[in-house]
N, C-alpha and C. Protein backbone atom coordinates (compact mmCIF):
# COMPACT_ATOMS: atom_id res chain seq x y z
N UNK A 1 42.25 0.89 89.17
CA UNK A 1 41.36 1.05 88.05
C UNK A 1 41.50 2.47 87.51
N UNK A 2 41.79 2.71 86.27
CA UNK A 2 41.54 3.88 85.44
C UNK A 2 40.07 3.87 85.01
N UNK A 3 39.72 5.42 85.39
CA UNK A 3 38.33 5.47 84.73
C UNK A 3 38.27 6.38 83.58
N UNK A 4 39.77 7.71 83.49
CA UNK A 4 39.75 8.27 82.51
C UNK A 4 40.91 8.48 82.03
N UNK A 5 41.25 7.93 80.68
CA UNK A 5 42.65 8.35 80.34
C UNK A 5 42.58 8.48 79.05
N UNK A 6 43.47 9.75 78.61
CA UNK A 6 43.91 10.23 77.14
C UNK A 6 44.77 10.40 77.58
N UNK A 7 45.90 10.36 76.66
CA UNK A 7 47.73 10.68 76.52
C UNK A 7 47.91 12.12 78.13
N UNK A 8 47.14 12.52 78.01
CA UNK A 8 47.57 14.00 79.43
C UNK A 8 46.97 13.77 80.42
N UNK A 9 45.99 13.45 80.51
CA UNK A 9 44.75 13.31 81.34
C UNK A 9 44.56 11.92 82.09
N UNK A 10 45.10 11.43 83.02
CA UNK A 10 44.62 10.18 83.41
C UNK A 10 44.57 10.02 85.24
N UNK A 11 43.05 9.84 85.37
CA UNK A 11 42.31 9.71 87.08
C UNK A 11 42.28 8.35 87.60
N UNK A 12 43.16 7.89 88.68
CA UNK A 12 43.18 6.54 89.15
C UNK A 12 42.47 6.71 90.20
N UNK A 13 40.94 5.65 89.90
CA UNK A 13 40.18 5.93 91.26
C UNK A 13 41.21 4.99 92.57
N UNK A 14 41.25 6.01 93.74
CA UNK A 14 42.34 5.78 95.17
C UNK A 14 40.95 4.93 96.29
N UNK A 15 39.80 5.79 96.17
CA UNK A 15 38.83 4.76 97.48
C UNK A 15 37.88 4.98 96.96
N UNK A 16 36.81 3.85 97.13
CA UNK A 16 35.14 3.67 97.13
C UNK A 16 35.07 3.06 98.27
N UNK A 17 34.08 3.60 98.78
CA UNK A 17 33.22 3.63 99.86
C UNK A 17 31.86 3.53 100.20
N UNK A 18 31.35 2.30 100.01
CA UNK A 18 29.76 2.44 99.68
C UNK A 18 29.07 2.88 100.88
N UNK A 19 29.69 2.48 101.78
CA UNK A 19 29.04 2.90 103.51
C UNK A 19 28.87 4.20 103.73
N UNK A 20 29.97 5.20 102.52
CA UNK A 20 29.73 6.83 102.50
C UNK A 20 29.13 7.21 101.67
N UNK A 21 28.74 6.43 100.61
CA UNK A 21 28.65 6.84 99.13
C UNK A 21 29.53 7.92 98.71
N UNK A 22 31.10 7.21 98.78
CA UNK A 22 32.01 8.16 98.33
C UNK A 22 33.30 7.81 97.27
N UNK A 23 33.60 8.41 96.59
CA UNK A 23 34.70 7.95 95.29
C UNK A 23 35.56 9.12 95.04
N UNK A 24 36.88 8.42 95.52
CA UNK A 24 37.60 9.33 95.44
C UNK A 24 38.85 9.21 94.10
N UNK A 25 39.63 9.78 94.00
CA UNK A 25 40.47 10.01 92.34
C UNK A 25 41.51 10.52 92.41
N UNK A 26 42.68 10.05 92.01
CA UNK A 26 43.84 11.19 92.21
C UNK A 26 44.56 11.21 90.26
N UNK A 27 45.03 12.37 90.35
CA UNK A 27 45.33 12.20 88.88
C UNK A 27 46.52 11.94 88.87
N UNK A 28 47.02 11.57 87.74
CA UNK A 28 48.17 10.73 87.37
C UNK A 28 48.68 11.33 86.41
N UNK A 29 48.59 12.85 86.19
CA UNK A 29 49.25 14.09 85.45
C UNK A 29 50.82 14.46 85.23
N UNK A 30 51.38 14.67 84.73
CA UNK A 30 52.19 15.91 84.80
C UNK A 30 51.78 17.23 85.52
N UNK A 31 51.69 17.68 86.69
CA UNK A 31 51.44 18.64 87.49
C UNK A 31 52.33 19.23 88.59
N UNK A 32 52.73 20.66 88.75
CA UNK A 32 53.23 20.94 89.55
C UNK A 32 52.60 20.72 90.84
N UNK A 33 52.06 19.95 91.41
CA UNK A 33 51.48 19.28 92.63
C UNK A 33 50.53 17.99 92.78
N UNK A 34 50.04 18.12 93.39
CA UNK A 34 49.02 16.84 93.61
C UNK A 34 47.68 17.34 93.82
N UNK A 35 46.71 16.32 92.98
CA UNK A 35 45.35 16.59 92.59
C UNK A 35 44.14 15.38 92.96
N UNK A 36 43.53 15.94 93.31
CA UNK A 36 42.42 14.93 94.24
C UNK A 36 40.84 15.21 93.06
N UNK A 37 40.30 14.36 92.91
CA UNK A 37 38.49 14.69 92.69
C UNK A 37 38.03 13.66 93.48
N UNK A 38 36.78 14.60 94.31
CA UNK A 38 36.12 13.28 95.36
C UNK A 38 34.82 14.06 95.11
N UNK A 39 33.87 12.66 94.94
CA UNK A 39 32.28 12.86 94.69
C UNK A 39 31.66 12.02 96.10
N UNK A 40 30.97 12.93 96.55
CA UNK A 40 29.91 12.01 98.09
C UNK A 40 28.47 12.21 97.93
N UNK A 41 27.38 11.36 97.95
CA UNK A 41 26.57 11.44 97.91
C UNK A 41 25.77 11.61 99.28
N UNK A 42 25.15 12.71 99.46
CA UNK A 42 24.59 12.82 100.65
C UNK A 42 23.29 12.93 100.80
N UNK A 43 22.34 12.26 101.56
CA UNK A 43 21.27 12.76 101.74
C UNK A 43 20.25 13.53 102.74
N UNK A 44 19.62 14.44 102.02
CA UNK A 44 19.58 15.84 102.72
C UNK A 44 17.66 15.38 102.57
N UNK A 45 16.85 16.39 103.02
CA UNK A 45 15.54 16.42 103.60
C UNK A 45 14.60 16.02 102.15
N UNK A 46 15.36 17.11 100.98
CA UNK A 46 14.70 16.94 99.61
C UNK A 46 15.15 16.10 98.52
N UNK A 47 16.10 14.87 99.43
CA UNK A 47 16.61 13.89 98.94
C UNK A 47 17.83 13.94 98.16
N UNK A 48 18.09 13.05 97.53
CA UNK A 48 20.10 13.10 97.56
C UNK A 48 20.72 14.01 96.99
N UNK A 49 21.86 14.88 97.49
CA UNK A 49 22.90 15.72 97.23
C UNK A 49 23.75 15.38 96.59
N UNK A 50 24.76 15.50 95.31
CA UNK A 50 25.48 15.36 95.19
C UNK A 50 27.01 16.29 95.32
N UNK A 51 27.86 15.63 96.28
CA UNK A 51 29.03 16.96 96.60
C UNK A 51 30.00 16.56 95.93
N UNK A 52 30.73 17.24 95.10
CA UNK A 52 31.80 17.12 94.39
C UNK A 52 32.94 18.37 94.93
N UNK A 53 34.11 17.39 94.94
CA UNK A 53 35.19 18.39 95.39
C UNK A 53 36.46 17.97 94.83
N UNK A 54 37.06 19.24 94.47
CA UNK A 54 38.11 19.19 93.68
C UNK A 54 39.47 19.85 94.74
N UNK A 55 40.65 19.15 94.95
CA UNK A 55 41.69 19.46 95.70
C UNK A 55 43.24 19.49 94.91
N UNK A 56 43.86 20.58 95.08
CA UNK A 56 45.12 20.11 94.71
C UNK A 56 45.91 20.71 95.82
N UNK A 57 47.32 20.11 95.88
CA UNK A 57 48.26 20.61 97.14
C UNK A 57 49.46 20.84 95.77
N UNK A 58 49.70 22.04 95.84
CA UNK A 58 50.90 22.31 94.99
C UNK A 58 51.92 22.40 95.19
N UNK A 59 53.00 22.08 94.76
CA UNK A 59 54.45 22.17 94.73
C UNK A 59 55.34 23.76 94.58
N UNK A 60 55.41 24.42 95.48
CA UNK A 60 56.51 25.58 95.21
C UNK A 60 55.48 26.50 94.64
N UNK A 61 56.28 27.26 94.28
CA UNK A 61 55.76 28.61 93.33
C UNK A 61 55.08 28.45 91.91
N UNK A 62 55.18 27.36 91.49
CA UNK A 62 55.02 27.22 90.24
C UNK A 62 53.75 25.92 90.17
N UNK A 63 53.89 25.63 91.11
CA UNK A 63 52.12 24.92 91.26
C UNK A 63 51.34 25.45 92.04
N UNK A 64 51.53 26.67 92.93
CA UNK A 64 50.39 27.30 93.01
C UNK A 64 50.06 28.59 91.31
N UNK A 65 51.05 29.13 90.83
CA UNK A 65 50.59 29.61 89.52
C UNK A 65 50.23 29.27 88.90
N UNK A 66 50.41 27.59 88.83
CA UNK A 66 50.05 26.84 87.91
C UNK A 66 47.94 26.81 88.36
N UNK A 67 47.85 26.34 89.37
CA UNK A 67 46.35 25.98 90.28
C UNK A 67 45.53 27.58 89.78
N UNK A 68 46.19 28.43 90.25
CA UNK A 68 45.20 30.39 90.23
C UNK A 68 45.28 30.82 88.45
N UNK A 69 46.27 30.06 87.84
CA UNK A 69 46.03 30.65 86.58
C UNK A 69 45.16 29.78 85.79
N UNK A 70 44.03 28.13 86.04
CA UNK A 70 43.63 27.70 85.67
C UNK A 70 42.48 27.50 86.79
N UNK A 71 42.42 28.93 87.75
CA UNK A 71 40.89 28.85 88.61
C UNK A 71 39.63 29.01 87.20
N UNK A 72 39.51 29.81 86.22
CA UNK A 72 38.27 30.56 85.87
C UNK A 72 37.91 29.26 84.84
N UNK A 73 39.04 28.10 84.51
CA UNK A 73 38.70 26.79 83.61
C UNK A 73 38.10 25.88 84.13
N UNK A 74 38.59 26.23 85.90
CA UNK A 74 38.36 24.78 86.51
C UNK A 74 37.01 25.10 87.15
N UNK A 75 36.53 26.35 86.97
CA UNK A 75 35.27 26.54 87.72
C UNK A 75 34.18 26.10 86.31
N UNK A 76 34.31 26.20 85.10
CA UNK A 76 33.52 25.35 83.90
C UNK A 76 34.06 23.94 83.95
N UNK A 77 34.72 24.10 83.97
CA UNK A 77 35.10 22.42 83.67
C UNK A 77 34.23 21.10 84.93
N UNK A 78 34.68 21.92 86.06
CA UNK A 78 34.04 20.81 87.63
C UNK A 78 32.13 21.46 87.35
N UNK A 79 31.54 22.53 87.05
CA UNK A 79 30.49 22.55 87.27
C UNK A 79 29.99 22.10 86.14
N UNK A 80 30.41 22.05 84.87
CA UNK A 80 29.86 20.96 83.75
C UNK A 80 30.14 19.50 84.19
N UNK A 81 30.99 19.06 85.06
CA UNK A 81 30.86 17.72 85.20
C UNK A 81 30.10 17.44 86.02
N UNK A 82 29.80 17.97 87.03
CA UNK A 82 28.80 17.71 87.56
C UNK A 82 27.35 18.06 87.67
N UNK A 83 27.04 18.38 86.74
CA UNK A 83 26.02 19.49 85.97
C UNK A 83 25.54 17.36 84.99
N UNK A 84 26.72 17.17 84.16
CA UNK A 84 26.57 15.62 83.78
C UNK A 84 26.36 14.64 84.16
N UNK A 85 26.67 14.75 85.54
CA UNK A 85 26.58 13.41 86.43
C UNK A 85 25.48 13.12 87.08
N UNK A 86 24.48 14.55 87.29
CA UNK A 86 23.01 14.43 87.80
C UNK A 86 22.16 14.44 86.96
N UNK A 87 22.53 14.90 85.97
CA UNK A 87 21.50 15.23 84.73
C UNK A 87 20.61 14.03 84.72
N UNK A 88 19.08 13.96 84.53
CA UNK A 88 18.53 12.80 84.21
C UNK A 88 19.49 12.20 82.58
N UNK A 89 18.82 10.70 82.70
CA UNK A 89 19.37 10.13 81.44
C UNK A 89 17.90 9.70 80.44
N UNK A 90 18.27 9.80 79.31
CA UNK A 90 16.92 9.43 78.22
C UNK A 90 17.07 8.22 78.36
């Protein structure tokens, strides 16, 4: 199942897990490595957590430059999405 795709951009969810409350994603990019997004829902004392984690394993020299020269995007980009995903809804 694709859950997000434009012409560059496309996330094939890899596992759901309802027993973890967990969903995991690998992208299906052009990238000098390999890229993971995994969301787990956990619940903690003041009730449910949501953990979002973003992974890539890069290829050579040129996918880790690629990963450190797009840290200061990917730190707006993952905390607006998940900033969206808890947000109450109207």
């Amino acid at each position: 199942m694709i859950i997000f795709n434009c012409p560059e951009i496309v996330w094939r969810v890899v596992l759901t897990d309802e027993a973890k409350n967990r969903l995991s994603l690998r992208a299906e990019m052009k990238v000098p490595g390999e890229a993971w997004l995994e969301w787990e829902i956990q619940q903690q004392s003041d009730g449910p957590y949501l953990k979002q984690t973003a992974t890539f394993r890069p290829k050579g020299v040129l996918g880790r430059l690629y990963w450190y020269s797009l840290v200061p995007c990917h730190f707006f980009v993952f905390r607006g999405m998940i900033h969206k995903l808890v947000a109450p809804k109207p």
